[in-house]
Protein backbone atom coordinates (compact mmCIF):
# COMPACT_ATOMS: atom_id res chain seq x y z
CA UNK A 1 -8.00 -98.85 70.39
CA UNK A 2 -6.06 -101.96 70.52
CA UNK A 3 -6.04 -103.97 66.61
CA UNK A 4 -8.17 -107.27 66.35
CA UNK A 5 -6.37 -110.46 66.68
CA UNK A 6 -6.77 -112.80 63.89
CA UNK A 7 -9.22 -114.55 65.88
CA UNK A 8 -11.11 -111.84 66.72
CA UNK A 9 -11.37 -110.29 63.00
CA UNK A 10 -12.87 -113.81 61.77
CA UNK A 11 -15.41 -113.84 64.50
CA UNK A 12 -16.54 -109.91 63.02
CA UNK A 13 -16.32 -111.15 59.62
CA UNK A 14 -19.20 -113.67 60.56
CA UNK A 15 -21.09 -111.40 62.46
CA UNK A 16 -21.32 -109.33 59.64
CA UNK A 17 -24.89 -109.16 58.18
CA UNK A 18 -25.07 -109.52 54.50
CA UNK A 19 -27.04 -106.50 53.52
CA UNK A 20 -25.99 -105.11 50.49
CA UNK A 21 -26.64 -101.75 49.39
CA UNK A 22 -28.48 -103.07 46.01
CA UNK A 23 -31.05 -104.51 48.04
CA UNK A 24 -32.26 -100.96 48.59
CA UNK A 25 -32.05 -99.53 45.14
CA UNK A 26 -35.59 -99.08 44.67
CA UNK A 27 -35.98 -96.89 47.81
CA UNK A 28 -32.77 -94.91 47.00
CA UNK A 29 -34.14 -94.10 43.22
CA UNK A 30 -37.29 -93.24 45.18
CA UNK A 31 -35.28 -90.84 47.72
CA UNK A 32 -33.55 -89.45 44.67
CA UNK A 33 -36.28 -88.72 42.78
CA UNK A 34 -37.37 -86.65 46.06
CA UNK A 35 -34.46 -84.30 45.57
CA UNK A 36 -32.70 -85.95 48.54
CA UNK A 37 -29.19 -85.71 48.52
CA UNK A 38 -26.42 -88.43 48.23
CA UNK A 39 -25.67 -87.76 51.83
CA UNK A 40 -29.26 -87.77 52.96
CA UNK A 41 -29.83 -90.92 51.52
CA UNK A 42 -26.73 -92.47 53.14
CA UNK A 43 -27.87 -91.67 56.58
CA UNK A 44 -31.57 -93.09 55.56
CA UNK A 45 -30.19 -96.38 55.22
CA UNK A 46 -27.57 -95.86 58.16
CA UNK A 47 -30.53 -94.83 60.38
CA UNK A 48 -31.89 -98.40 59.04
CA UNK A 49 -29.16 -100.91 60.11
CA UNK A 50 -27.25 -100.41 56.39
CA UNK A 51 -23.97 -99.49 56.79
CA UNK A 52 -23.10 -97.43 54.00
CA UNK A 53 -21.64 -93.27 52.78
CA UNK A 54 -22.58 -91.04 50.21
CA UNK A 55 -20.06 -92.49 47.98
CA UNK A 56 -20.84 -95.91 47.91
CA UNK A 57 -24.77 -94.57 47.15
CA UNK A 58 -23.03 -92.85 44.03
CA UNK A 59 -20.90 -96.05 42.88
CA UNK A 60 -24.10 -98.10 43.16
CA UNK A 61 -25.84 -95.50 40.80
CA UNK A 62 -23.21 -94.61 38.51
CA UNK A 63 -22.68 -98.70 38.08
CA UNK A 64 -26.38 -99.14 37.59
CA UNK A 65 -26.76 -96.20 34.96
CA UNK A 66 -23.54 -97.99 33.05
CA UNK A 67 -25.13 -100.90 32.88
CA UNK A 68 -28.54 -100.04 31.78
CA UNK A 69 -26.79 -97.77 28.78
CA UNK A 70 -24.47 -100.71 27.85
CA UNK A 71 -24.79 -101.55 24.22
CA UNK A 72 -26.15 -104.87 23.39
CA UNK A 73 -23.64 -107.36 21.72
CA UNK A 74 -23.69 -107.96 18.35
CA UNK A 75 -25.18 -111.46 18.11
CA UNK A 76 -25.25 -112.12 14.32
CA UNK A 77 -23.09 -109.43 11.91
CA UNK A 78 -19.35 -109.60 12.74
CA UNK A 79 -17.96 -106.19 13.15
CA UNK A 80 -17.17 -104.30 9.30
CA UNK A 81 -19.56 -106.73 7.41
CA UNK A 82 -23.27 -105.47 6.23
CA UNK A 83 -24.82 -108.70 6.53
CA UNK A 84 -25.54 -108.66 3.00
CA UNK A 85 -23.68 -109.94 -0.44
């Protein structure tokens, strides 16, 4: 297979869709709590026009767990203070 030209590589670049995986999280936590596998999941969505692997299903819900046990900043008591004197 003969490389893109620069011209070429643009042209796929805007011909791209913009479908990101996160648009489908509810219907991956939904295959998931199925008992589907990473893999399985990956060729759900492939089978649907998303182009996406197993691993990039995983990154999406390792980020997503991360974030939803990320503690919440401390707004008001600097850090070593008790708030109280």
């Amino acid at each position: 297979m003969k490389p893109l030209t620069t011209e070429q590589m643009l042209e796929e670049a805007k011909a791209s869709s913009n479908i990101r995986l996160e648009d489908y999280i509810e219907s991956i936590d939904i295959w998931q709590r199925k008992g589907y596998s990473l893999r399985e999941i990956a060729s759900f969505l492939t089978k649907f026009g998303v182009r996406t692997d197993h691993t990039a299903v995983y990154r999406l819900l390792r980020k997503r767990k991360q974030e939803s046990y990320a503690p919440a900043e401390a707004d008001s008591v600097p850090a070593g203070h008790c708030g109280m004197h």
